[in-house]
Each structure stands twice: as structure tokens, then as C-alpha cells.
Protein backbone atom coordinates (compact mmCIF):
# COMPACT_ATOMS: atom_id res chain seq x y z
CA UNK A 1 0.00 0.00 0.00
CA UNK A 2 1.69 3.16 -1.11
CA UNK A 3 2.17 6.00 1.61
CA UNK A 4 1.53 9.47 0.49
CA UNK A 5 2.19 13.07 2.02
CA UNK A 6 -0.23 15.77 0.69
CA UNK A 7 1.25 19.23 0.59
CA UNK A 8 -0.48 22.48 -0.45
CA UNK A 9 -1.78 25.62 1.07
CA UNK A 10 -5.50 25.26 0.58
CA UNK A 11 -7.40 22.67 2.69
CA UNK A 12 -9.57 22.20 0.46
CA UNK A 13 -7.92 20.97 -2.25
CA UNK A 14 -5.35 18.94 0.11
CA UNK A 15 -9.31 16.95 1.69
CA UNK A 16 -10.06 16.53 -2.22
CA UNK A 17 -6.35 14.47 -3.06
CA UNK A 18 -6.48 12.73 0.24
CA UNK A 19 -10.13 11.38 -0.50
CA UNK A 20 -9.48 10.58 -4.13
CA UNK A 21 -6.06 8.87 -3.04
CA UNK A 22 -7.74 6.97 0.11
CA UNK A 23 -10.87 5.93 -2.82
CA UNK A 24 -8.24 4.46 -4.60
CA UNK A 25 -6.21 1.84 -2.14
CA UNK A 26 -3.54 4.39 -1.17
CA UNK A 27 -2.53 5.75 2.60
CA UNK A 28 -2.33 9.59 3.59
CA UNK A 29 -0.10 9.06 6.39
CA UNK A 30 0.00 12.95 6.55
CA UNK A 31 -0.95 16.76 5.51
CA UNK A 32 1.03 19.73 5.03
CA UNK A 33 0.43 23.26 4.35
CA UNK A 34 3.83 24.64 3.31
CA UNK A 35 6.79 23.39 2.22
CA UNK A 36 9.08 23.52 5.20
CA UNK A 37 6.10 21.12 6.81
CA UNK A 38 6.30 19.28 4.12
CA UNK A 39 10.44 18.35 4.42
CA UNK A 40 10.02 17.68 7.79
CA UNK A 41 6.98 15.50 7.81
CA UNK A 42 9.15 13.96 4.69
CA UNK A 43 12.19 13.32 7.12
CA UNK A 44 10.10 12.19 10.35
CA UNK A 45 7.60 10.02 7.99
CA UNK A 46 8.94 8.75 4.98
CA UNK A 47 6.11 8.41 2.81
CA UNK A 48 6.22 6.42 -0.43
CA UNK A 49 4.99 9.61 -2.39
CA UNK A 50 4.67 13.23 -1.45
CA UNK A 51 2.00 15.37 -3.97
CA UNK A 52 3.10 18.65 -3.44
CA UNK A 53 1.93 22.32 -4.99
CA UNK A 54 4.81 24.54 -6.37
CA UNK A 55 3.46 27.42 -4.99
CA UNK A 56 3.56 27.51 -1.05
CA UNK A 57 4.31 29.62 1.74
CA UNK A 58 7.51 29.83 4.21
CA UNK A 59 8.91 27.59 1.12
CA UNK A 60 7.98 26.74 -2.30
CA UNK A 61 7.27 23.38 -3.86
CA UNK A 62 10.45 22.97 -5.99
CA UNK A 63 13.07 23.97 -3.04
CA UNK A 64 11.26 21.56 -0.43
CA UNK A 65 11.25 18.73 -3.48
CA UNK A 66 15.50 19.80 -3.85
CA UNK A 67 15.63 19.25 0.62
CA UNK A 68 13.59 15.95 0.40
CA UNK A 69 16.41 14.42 -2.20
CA UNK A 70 18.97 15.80 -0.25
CA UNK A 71 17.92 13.68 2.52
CA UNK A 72 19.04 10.68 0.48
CA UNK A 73 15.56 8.63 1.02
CA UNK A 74 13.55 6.51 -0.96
CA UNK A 75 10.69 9.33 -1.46
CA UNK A 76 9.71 10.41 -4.66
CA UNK A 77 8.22 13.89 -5.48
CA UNK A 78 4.90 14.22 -8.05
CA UNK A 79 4.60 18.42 -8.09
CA UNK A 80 1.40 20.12 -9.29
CA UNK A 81 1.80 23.75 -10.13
CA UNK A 82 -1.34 26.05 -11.88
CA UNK A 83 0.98 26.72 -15.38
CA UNK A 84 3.20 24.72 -17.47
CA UNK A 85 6.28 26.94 -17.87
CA UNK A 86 9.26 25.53 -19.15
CA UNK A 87 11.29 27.33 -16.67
CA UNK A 88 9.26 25.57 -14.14
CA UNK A 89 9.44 22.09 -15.33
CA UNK A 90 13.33 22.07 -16.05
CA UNK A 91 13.60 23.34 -12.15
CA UNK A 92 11.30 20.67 -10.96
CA UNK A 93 13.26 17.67 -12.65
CA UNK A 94 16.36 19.40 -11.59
CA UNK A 95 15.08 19.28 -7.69
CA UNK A 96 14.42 15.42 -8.16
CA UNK A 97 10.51 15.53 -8.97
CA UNK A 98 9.22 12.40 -10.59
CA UNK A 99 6.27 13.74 -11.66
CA UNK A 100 4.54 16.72 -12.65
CA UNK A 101 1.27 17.61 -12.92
CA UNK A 102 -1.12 21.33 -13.54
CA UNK A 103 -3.68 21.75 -11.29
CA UNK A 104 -6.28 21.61 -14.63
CA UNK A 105 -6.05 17.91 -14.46
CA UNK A 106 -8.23 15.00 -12.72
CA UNK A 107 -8.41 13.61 -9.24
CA UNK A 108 -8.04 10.15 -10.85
CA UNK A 109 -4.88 11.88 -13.08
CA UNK A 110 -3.19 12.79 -9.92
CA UNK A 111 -4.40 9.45 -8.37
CA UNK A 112 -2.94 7.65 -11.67
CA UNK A 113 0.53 9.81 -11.41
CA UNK A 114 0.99 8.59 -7.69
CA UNK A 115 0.41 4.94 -8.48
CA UNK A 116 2.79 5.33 -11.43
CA UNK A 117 5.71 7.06 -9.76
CA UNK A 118 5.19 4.70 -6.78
CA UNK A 119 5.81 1.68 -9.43
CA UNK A 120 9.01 3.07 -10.64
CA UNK A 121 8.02 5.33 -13.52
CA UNK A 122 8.86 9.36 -13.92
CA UNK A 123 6.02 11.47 -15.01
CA UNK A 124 8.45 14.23 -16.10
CA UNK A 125 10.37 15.06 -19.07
CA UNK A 126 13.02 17.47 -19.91
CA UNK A 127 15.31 18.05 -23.16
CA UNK A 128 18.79 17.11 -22.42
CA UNK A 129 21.74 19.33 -24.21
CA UNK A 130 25.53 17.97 -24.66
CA UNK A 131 27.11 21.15 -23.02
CA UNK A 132 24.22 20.51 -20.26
CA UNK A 133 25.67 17.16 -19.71
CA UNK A 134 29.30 18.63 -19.99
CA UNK A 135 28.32 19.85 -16.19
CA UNK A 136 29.43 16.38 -15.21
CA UNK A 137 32.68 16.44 -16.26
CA UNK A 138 33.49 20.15 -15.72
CA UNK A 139 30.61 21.31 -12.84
CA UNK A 140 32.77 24.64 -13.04
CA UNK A 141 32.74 25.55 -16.74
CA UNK A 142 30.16 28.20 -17.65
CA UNK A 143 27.78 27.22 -19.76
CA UNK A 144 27.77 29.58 -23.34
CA UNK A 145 25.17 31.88 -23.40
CA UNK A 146 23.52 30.83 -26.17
CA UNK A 147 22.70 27.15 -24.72
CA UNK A 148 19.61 26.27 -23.35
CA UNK A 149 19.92 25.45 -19.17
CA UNK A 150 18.64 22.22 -17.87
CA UNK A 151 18.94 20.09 -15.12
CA UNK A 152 22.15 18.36 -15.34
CA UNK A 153 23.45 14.75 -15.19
CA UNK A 154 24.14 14.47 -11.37
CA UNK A 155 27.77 12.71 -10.66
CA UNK A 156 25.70 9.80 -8.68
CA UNK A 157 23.60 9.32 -11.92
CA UNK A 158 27.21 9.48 -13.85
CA UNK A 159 27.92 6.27 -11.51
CA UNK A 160 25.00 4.50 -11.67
CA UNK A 161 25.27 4.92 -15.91
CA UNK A 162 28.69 3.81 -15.70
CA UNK A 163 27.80 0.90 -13.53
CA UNK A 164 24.89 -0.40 -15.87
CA UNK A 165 27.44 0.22 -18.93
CA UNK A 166 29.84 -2.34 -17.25
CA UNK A 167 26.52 -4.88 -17.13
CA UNK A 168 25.86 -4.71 -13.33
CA UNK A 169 22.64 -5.34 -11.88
CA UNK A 170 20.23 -3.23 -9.70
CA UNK A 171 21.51 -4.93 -6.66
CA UNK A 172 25.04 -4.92 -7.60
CA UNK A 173 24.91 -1.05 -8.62
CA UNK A 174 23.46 -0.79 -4.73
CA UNK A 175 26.56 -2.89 -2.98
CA UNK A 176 28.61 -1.08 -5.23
CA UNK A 177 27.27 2.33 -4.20
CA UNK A 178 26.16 0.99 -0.69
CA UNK A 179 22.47 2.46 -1.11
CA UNK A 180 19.29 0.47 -1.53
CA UNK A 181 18.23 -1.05 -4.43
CA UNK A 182 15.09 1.29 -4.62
CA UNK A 183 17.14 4.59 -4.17
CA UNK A 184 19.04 2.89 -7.77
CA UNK A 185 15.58 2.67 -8.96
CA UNK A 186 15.25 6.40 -8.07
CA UNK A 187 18.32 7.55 -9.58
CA UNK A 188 17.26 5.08 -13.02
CA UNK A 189 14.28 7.01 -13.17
CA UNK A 190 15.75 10.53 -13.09
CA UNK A 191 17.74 9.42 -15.89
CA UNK A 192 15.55 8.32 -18.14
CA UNK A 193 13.63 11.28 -17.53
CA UNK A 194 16.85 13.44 -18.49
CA UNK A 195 17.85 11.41 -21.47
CA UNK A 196 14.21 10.85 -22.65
CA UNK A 197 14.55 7.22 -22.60
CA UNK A 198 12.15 4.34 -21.90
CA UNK A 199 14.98 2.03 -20.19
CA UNK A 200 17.95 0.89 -20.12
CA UNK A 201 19.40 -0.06 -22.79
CA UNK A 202 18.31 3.47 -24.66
CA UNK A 203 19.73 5.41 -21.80
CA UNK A 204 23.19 3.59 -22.28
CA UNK A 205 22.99 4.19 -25.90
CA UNK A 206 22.49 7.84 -25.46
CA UNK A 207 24.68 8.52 -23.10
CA UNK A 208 27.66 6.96 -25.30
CA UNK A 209 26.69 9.39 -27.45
CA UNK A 210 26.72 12.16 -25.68
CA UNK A 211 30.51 10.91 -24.46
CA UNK A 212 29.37 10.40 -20.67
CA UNK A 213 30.04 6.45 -19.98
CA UNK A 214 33.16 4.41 -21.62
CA UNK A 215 32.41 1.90 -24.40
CA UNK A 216 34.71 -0.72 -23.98
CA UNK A 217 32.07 -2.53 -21.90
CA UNK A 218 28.67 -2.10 -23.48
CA UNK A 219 28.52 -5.28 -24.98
CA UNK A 220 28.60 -7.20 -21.53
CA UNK A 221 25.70 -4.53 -20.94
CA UNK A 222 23.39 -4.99 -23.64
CA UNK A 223 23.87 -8.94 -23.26
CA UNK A 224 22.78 -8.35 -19.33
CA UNK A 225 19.99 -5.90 -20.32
């Protein structure tokens, strides 16, 4: 049964998720109506999920989502916000959001996004530029002007690319990196959302292209994938 945090400002709409959630199977272990409540109830409660607006008091949506991965747990973020801005969406996938949702859509679309995430998949997309990725290798180098920003490749994703290049398995990438398997999971997600790719085997295959995992190992990869 997954274990989900509501977070927004207005009670009503935080009664409407946690009905429609309850409706469908899931727990609300907890409400909260800014974002600093929100990263502590996050760190005290460890939900499975935490739906959260972008727009909140004491502290918004998409610096309490950038706390909660800080804290290195298993939690994923889905974020509604009330427009679809670019500028928004590349922040929220750069914070570690999962998903991400406007506030035009369904109960049962936010109910559907929270049973996805939960499962493993990322609700969130993001265009992915080589001298974006080139933050890996050189975090320092500016970035020229005329490039578009967006959330880089994070060194632990670097890793856990690398690892999956060289053919390991979820649970080997995880005694390798001494997290759990599910925080691997995590990281696999955000990468997939960053390089567009279904799985895998296509995130591999892009990032040899774009020059950020070796080669001399990819057969051994594709022959595990």
C-alpha cells in the first residue's frame, strides 16, 4: 500500500487528493500546508509519495522537493503547479521531482501519477543538451550563453550509468554504491527522464553518445539488459 504526504496551502484541495487517493487503495499518512512542513513531515515520515503544490508559503514546492532528495531517502516527489512553464518544469526535474502535474487535471490523473511514480516510472520530461551534460565532467565551466539550461546529469547518476554500462545489476549497482536497491531505482528514473529514454538499454545508448560512460564494456551490458 503506497504512503503518500499531501502538501499544499489550501485545505480544500489537500481533503479533495487525500479522498481521491484513500478511494483508490492508497494511505495519507500525513498533511502539510507549506513546504518547510512538508520536508520535515518527509524526514520524520517517509512516505512512499509526497504530492506537493509549487506554490507555497515559508517555502515553495520545488526547493522543499531539492531538501527531500537531499535527505538521500527513498521518497519520490509528483509536483502540481497552476501553469506549465518551461522554466518551471526544467527546475522541478532538476530538484528530483518524478512527476509533474497542472492543477487543470483530474483527481483520478493525480491518483494515476501517484500509483505510477510509486511503481518506478517518472512522469516528467526534460530536453537534455551535450554542453548541459558537460556539467558532469566540468561542474565549473560556464555554460555559453547561447545554450539552453537544464537540469544536469548528477555525478551519482554518472555512476550509476557507468555501472549499468559495465553490465551490473540493480543490486550490484546498490553494494557497489552501498544504497538500496530502490534509491538505484530512483536515480534510473531521473535518468531516463533526463535522457528521454524508456529504459535501459536506450539510456546507455544515449549517453555513449553524448561521451558520458566508456564503451569498452557495453557489450557485456546490452547482453545483461
Amino acid at each position: 500500500m503506497t504512503r503518500v504526504l499531501v502538501a499544499d496551502d489550501h485545505q480544500l484541495l489537500r481533503n479533495a487528493v487525500r479522498r481521491a487517493l484513500e478511494e483508490s487503495g492508497a494511505t495519507v499518512i500525513s498533511e502539510a500546508a507549506n513546504g518547510a512542513e512538508a520536508v520535515r513531515l518527509t524526514e520524520t515520515l517517509k512516505p512512499d509519495v509526497v504530492v506537493m503544490d509549487v506554490s507555497m508559503p515559508v517555502l515553495d514546492g520545488i526547493e522543499a522537493t531539492r531538501r527531500i532528495s537531499a535527505q538521500g531517502g527513498d521518497t519520490r516527489v509528483v509536483l502540481l503547479t497552476m501553469h506549465d512553464e518551461a522554466t518551471v518544469r526544467a527546475g522541478a526535474l532538476d530538484a528530483g521531482a518524478v512527476g509533474f502535474l497542472t492543477k487543470d487535471c483530474t483527481l483520478q490523473e493525480v491518483v494515476n501519477a501517484v500509483r505510477e511514480v510509486a511503481d518506478g516510472q517518472v512522469l516528467i520530461k526534460a530536453p537534455v543538451s551535450r554542453a548541459t551534460l558537460r556539467v558532469v565532467e566540468n561542474p565549473t565551466e560556464p555554460t555559453p550563453d547561447d545554450s539552453p539550461q537544464h537540469p544536469p546529469i548528477t555525478r551519482r547518476e554518472n555512476e550509476i550509468l557507468q555501472a549499468v554500462a559495465d553490465g551490473n545489476s540493480t543490486t550490484e549497482i546498490a553494494e557497489q554504491l552501498f544504497i538500496s536497491t530502490k534509491t538505484v531505482k530512483n536515480h534510473l528514473a531521473s535518468i531516463y527522464a533526463k535522457l528521454e529514454s524508456r529504459d535501459r538499454t536506450e539510456a546507455v545508448l544515449c549517453a555513449m553518445r553524448l561521451g558520458i560512460v566508456q564503451l569498452n564494456r557495453f557489450t557485456q551490458a546490452a547482453d545483461a539488459l
